[in-house]
N, C-alpha and C. Protein backbone atom coordinates (compact mmCIF):
# COMPACT_ATOMS: atom_id res chain seq x y z
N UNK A 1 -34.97 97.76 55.79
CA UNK A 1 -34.48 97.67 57.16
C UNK A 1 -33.16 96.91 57.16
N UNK A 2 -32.19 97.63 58.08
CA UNK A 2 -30.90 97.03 57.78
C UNK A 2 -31.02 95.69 58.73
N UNK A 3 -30.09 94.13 58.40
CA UNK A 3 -30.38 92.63 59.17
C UNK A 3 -28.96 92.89 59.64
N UNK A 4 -28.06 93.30 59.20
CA UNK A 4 -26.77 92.70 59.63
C UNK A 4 -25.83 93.98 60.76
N UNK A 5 -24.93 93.94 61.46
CA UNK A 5 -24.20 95.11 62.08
C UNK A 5 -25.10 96.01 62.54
N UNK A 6 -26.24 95.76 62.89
CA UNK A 6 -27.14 96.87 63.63
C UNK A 6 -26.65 96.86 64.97
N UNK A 7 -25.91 96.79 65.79
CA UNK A 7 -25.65 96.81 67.01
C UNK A 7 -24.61 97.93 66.96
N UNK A 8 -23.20 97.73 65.69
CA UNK A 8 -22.15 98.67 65.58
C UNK A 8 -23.17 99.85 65.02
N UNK A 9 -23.80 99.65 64.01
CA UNK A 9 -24.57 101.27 63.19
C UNK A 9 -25.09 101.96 64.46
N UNK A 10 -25.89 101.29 65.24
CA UNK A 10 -26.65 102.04 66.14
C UNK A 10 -25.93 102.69 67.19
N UNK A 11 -24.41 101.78 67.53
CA UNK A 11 -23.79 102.55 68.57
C UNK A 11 -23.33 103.41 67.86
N UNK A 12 -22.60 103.81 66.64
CA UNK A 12 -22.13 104.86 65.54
C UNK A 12 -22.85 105.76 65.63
N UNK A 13 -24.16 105.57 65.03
CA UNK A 13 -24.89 106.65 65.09
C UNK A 13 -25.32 107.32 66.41
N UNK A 14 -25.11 106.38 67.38
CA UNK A 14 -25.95 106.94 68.88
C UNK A 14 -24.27 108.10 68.88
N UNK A 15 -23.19 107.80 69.01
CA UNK A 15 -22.19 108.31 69.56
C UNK A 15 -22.58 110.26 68.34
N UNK A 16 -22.64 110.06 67.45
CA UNK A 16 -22.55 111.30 66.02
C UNK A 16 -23.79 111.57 66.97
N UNK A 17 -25.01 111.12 67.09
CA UNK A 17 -26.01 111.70 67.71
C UNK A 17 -26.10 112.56 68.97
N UNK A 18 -25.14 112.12 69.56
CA UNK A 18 -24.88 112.59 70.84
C UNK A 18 -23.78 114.15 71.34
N UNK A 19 -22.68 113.11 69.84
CA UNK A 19 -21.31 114.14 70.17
C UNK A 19 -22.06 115.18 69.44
N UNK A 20 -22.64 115.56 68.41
CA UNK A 20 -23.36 116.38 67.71
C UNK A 20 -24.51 117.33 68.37
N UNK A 21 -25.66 116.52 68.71
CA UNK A 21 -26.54 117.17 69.15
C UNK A 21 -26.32 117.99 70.89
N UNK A 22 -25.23 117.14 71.56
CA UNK A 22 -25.13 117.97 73.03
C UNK A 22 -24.28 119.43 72.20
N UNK A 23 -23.56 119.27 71.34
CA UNK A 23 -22.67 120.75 71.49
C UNK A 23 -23.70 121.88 70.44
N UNK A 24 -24.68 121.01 69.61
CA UNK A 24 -25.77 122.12 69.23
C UNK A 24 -26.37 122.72 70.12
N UNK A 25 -26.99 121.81 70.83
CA UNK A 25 -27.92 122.38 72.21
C UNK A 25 -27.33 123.23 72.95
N UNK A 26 -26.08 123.05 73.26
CA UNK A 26 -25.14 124.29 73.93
C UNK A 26 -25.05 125.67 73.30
N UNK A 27 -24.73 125.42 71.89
CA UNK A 27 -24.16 126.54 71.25
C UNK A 27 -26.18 127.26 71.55
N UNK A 28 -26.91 126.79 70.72
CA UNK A 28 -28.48 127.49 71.22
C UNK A 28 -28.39 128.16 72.36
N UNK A 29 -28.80 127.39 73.14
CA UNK A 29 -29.33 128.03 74.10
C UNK A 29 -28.28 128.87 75.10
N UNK A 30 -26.64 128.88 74.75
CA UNK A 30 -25.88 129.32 75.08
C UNK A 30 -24.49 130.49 74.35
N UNK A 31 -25.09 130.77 73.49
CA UNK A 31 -24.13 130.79 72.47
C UNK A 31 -22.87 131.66 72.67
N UNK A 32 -22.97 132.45 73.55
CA UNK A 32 -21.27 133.33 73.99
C UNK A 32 -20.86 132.31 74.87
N UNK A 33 -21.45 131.14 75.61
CA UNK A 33 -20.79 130.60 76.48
C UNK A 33 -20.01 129.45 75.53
N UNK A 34 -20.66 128.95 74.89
CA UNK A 34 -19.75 128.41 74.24
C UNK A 34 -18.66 129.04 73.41
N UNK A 35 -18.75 129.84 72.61
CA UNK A 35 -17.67 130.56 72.24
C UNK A 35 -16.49 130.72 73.41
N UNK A 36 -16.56 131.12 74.45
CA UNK A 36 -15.72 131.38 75.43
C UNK A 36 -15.71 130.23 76.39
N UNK A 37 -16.75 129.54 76.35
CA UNK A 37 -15.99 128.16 77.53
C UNK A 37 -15.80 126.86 76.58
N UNK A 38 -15.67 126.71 75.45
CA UNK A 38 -15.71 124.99 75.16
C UNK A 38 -14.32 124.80 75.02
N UNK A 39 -14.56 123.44 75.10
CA UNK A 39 -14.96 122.81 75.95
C UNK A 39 -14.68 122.80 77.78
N UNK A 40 -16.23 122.38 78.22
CA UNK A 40 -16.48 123.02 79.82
C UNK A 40 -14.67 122.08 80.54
N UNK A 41 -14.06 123.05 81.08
CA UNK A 41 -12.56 122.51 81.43
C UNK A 41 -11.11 122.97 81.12
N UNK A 42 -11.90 123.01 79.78
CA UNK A 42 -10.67 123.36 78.98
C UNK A 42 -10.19 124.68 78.33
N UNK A 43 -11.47 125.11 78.06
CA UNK A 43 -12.00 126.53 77.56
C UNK A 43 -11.96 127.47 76.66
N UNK A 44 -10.66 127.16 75.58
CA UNK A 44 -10.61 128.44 74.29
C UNK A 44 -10.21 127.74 73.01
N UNK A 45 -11.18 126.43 72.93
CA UNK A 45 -10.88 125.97 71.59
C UNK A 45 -12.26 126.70 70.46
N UNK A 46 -12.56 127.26 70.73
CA UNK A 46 -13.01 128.17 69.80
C UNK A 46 -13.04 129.35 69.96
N UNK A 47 -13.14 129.85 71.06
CA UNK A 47 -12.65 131.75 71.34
C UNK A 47 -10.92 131.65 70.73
N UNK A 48 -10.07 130.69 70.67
CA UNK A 48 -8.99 130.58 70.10
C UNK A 48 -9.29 131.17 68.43
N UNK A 49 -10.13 131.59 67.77
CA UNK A 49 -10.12 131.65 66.59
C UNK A 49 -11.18 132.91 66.37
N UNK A 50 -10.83 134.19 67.15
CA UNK A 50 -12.32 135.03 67.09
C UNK A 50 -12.12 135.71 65.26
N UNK A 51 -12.78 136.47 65.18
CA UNK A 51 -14.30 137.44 66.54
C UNK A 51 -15.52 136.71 66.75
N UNK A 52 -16.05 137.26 67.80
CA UNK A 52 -17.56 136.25 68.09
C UNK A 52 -18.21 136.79 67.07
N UNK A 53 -18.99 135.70 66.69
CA UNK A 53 -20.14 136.65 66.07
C UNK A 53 -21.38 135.49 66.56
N UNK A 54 -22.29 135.66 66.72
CA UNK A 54 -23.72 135.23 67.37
C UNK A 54 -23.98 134.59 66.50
N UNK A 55 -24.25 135.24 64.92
CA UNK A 55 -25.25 134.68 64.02
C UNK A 55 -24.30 133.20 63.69
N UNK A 56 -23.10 133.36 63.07
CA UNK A 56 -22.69 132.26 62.87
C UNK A 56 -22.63 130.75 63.98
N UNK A 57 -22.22 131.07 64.83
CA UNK A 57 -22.10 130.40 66.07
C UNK A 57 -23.62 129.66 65.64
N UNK A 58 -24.69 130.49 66.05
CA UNK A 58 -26.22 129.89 66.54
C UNK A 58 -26.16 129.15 65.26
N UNK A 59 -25.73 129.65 63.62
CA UNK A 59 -26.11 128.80 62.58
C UNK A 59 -25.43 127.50 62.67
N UNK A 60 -24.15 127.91 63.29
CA UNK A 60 -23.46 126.20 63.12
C UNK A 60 -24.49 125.39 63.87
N UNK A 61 -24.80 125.69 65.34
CA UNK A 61 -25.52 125.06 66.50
C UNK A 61 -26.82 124.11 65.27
N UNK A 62 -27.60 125.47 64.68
CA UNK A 62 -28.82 124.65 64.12
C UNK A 62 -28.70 123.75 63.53
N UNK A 63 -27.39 123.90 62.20
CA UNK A 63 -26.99 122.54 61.28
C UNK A 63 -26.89 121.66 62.11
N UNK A 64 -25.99 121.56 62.97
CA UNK A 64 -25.72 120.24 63.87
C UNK A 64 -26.83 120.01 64.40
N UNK A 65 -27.64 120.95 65.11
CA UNK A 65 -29.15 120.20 65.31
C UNK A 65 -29.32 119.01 64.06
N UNK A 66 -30.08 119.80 63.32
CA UNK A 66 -30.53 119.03 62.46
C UNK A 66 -29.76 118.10 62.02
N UNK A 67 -28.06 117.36 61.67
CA UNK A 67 -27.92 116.74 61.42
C UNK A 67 -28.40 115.64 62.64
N UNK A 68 -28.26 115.85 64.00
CA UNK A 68 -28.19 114.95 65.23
C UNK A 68 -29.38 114.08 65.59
N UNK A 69 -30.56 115.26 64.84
CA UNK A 69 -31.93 114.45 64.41
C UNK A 69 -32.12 113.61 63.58
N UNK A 70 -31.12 113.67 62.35
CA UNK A 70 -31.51 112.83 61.01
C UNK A 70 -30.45 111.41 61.23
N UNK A 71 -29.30 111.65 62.39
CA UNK A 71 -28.50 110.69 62.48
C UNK A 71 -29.22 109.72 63.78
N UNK A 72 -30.07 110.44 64.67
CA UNK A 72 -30.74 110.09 65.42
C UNK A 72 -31.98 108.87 64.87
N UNK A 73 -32.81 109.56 63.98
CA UNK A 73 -34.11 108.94 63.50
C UNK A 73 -33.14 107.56 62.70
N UNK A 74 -31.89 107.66 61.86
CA UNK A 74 -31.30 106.89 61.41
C UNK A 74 -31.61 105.66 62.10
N UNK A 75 -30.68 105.63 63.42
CA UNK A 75 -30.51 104.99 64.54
C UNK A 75 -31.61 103.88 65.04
N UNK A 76 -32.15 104.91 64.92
CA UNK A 76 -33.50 104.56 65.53
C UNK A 76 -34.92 103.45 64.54
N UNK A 77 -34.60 103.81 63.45
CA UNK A 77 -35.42 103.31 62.39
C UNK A 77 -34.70 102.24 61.76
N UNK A 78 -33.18 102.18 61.10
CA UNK A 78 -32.73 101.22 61.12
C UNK A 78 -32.86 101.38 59.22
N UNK A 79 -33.84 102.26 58.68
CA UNK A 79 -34.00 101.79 56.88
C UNK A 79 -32.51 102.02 56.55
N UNK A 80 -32.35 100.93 55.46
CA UNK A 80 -31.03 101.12 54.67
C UNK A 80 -30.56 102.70 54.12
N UNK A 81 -31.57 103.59 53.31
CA UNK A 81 -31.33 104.44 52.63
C UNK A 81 -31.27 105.67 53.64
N UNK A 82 -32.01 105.52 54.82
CA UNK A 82 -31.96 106.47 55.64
C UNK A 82 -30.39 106.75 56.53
N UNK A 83 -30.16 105.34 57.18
CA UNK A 83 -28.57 105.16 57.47
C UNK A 83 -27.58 105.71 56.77
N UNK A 84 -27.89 105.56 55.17
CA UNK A 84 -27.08 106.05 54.00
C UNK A 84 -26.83 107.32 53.85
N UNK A 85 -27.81 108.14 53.86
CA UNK A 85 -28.27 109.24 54.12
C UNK A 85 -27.52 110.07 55.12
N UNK A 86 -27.97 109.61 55.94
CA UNK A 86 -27.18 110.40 57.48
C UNK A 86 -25.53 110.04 57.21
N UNK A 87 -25.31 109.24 57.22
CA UNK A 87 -23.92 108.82 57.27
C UNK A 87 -22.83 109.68 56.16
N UNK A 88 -23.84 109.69 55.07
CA UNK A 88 -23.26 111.08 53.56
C UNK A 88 -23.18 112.47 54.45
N UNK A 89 -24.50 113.19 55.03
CA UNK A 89 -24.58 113.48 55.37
C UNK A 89 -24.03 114.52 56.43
N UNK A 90 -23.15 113.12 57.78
CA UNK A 90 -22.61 113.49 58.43
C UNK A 90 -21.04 114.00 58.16
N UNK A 91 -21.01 112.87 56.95
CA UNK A 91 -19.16 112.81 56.60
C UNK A 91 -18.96 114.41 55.95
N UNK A 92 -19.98 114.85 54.97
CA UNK A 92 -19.84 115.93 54.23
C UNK A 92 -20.03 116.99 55.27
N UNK A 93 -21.15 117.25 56.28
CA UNK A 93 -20.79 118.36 56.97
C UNK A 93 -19.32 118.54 57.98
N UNK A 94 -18.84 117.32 58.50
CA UNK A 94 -17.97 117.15 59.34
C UNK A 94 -16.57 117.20 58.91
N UNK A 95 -16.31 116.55 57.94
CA UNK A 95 -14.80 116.47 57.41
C UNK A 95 -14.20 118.08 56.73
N UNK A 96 -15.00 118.91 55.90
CA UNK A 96 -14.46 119.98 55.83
C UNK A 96 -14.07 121.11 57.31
N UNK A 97 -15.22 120.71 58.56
CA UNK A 97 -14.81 121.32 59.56
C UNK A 97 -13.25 120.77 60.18
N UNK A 98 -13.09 119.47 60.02
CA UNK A 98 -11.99 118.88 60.40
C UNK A 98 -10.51 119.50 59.73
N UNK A 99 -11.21 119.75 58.67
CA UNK A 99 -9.77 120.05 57.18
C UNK A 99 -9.37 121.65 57.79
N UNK A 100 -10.51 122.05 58.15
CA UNK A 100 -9.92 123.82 58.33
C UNK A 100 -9.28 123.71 59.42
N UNK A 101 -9.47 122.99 60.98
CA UNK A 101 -8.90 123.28 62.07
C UNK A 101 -7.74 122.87 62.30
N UNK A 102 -7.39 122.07 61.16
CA UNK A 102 -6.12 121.23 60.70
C UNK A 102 -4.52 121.89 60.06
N UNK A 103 -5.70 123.35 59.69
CA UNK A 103 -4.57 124.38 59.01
C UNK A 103 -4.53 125.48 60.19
N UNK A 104 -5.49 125.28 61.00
CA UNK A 104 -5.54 126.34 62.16
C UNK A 104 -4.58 125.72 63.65
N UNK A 105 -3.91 125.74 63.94
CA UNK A 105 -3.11 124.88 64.74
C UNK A 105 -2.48 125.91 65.98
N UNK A 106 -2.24 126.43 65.50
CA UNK A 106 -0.77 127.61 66.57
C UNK A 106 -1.91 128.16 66.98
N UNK A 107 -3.22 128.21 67.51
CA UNK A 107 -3.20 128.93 68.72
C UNK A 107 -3.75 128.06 69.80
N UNK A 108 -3.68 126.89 69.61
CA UNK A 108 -3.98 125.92 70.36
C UNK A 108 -2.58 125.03 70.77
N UNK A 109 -2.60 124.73 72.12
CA UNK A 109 -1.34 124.02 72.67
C UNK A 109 -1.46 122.54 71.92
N UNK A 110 -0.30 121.79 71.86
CA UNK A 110 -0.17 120.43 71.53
C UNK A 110 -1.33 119.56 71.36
N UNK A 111 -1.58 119.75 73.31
CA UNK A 111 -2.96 118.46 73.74
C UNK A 111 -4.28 119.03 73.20
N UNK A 112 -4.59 120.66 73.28
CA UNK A 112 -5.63 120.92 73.02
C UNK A 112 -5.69 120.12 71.30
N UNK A 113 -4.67 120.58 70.20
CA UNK A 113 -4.79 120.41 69.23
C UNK A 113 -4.94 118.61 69.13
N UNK A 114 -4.92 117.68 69.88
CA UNK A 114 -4.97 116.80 69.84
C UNK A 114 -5.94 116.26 70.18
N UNK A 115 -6.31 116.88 71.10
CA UNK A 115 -7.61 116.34 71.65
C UNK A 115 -9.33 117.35 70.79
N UNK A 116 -9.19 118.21 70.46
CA UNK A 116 -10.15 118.97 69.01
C UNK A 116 -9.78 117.98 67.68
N UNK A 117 -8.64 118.17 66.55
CA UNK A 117 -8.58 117.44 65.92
C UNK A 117 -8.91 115.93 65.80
N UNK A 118 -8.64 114.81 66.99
CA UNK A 118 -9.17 113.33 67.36
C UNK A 118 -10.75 113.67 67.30
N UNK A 119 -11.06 114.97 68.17
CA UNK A 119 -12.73 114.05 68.23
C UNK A 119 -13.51 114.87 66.41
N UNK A 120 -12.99 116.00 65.93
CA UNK A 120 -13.24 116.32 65.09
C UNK A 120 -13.29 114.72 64.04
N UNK A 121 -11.63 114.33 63.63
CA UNK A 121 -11.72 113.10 62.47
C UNK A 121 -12.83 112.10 62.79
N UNK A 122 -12.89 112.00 64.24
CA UNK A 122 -13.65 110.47 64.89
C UNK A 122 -15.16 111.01 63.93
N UNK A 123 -15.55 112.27 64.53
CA UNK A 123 -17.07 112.95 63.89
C UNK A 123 -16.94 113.09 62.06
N UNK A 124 -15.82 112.91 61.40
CA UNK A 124 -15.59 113.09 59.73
C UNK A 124 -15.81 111.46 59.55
N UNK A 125 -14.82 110.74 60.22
CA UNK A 125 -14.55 109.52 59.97
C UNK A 125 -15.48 107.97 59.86
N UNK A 126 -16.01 108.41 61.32
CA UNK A 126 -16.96 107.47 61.82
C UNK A 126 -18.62 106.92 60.28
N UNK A 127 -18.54 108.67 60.08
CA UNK A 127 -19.91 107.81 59.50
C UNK A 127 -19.31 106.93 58.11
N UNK A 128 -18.19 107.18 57.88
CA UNK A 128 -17.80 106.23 56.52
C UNK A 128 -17.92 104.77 57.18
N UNK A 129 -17.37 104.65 57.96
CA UNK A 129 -17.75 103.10 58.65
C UNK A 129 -19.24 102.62 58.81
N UNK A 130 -20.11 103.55 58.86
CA UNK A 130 -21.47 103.18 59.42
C UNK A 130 -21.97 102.99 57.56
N UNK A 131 -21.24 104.09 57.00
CA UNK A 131 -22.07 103.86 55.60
C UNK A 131 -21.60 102.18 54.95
N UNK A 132 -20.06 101.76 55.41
CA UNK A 132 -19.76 100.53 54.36
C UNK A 132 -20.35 99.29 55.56
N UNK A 133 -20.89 99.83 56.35
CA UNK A 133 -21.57 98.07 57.46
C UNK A 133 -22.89 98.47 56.55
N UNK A 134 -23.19 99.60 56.05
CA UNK A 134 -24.90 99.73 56.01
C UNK A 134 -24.53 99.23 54.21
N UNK A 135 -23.69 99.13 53.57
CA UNK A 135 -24.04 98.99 52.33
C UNK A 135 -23.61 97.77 51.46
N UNK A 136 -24.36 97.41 50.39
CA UNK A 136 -23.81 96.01 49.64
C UNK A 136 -24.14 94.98 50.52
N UNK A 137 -22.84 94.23 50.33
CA UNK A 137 -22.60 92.43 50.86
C UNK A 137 -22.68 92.98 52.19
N UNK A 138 -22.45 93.81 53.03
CA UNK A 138 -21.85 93.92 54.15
C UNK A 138 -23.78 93.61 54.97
N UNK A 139 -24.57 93.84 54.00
CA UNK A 139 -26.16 93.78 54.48
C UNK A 139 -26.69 92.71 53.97
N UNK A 140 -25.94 91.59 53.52
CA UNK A 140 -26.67 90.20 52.84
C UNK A 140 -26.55 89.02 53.94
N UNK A 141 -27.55 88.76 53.93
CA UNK A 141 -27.59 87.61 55.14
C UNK A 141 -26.96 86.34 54.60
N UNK A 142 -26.79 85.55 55.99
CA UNK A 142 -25.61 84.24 55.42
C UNK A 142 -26.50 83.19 54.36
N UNK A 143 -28.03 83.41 54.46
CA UNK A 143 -28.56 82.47 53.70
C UNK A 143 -28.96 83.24 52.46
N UNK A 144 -28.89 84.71 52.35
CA UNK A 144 -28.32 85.33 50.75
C UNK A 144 -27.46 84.79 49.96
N UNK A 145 -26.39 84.96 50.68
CA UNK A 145 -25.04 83.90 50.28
C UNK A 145 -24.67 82.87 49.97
N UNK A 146 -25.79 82.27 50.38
CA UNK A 146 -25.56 80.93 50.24
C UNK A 146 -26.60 80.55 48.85
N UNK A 147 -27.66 81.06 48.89
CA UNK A 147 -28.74 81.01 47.49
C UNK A 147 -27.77 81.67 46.59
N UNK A 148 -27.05 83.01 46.48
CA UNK A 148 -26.06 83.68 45.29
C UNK A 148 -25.34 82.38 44.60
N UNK A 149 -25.39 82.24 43.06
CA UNK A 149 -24.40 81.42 42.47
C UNK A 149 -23.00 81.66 42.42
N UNK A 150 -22.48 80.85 42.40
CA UNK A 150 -20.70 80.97 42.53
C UNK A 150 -20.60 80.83 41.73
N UNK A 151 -19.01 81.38 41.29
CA UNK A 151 -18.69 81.31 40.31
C UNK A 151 -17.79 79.66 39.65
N UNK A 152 -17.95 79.69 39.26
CA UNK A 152 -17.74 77.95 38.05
C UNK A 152 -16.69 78.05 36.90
N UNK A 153 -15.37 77.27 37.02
CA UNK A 153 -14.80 77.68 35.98
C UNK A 153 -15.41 77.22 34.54
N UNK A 154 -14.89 77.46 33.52
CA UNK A 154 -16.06 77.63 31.98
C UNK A 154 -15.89 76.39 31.95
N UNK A 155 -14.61 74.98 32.44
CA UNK A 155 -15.31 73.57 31.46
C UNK A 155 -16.31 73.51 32.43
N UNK A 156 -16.94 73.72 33.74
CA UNK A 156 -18.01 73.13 34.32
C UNK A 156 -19.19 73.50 33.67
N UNK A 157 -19.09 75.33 33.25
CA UNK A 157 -20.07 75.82 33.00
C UNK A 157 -20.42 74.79 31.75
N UNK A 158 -19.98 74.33 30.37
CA UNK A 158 -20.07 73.69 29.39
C UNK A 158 -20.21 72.61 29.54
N UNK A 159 -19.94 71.59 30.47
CA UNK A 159 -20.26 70.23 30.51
C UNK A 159 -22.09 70.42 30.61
N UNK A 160 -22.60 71.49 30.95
CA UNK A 160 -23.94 71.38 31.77
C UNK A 160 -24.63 71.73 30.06
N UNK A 161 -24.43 72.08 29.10
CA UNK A 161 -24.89 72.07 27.68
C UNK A 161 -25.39 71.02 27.38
């Protein structure tokens, strides 16, 4: 169970949980609407890149399900290896989506491309932060630290012979 930065991991993960699992749930139970309305406002950051196709669309939707659950239970449970997990996890499904839309640019205006690319990196980016609060020193409590031996230059270490 992680002791330290559980307040930042949990808001991390709540935000990947959220930004993730609302646009799965959409693409499901909606799946031409999203193709043709996302985002609700704005509307052709992904019909910007056809042809529709159903099957793919619904498959992206499910992955992101499932990651939104495993970043969710993360959250929620708090184990070190599980946090770890999700956070690998999230970075590896997310950052190659980020890398392609990055070469895809001209059919999206300025802001659109600014505002897709930002929340794309935030969804690549974010879980590397959640993985280095969840890992090493960054999880040793101050009275870990304080029991760990320091280091001693060698005449101290040798006077103690």
């Amino acid at each position: 169970m992680l002791q330290r930065h559980t307040t930042a991991i949990r808001a991390a993960l709540g935000y990947l949980t959220l930004s993730s699992g609302l646009v799965a749930v959409s693409i499901l139970v909606a799946p031409r609407a999203f193709y043709d309305d996302f985002p609700a406002g704005r509307g052709n950051w992904v019909s910007a890149q056809p042809p529709y196709n159903e099957h793919l669309i619904r498959d992206f939707g499910a992955a992101g399900l499932g990651l939104a659950i495993v970043a969710l239970l993360a959250a929620v449970w708090l184990d070190r290896r599980l946090v770890q997990a999700a956070a690998i996890a999230m970075f590896a499904g997310s950052l190659p989506h980020a890398i392609y839309h990055s070469t895809t640019t001209e059919a999206l205006s300025t802001m659109d491309n600014v505002g897709t690319l930002g929340a794309l990196y935030l969804q690549a980016l974010l879980p590397l932060a959640v993985l280095y609060l969840a890992t090493g020193a960054r999880q040793q409590s101050p009275a870990d630290e304080r029991a760990r031996p320091r280091w001693r230059p060698r005449a101290a270490r040798e006077d103690r012979s």
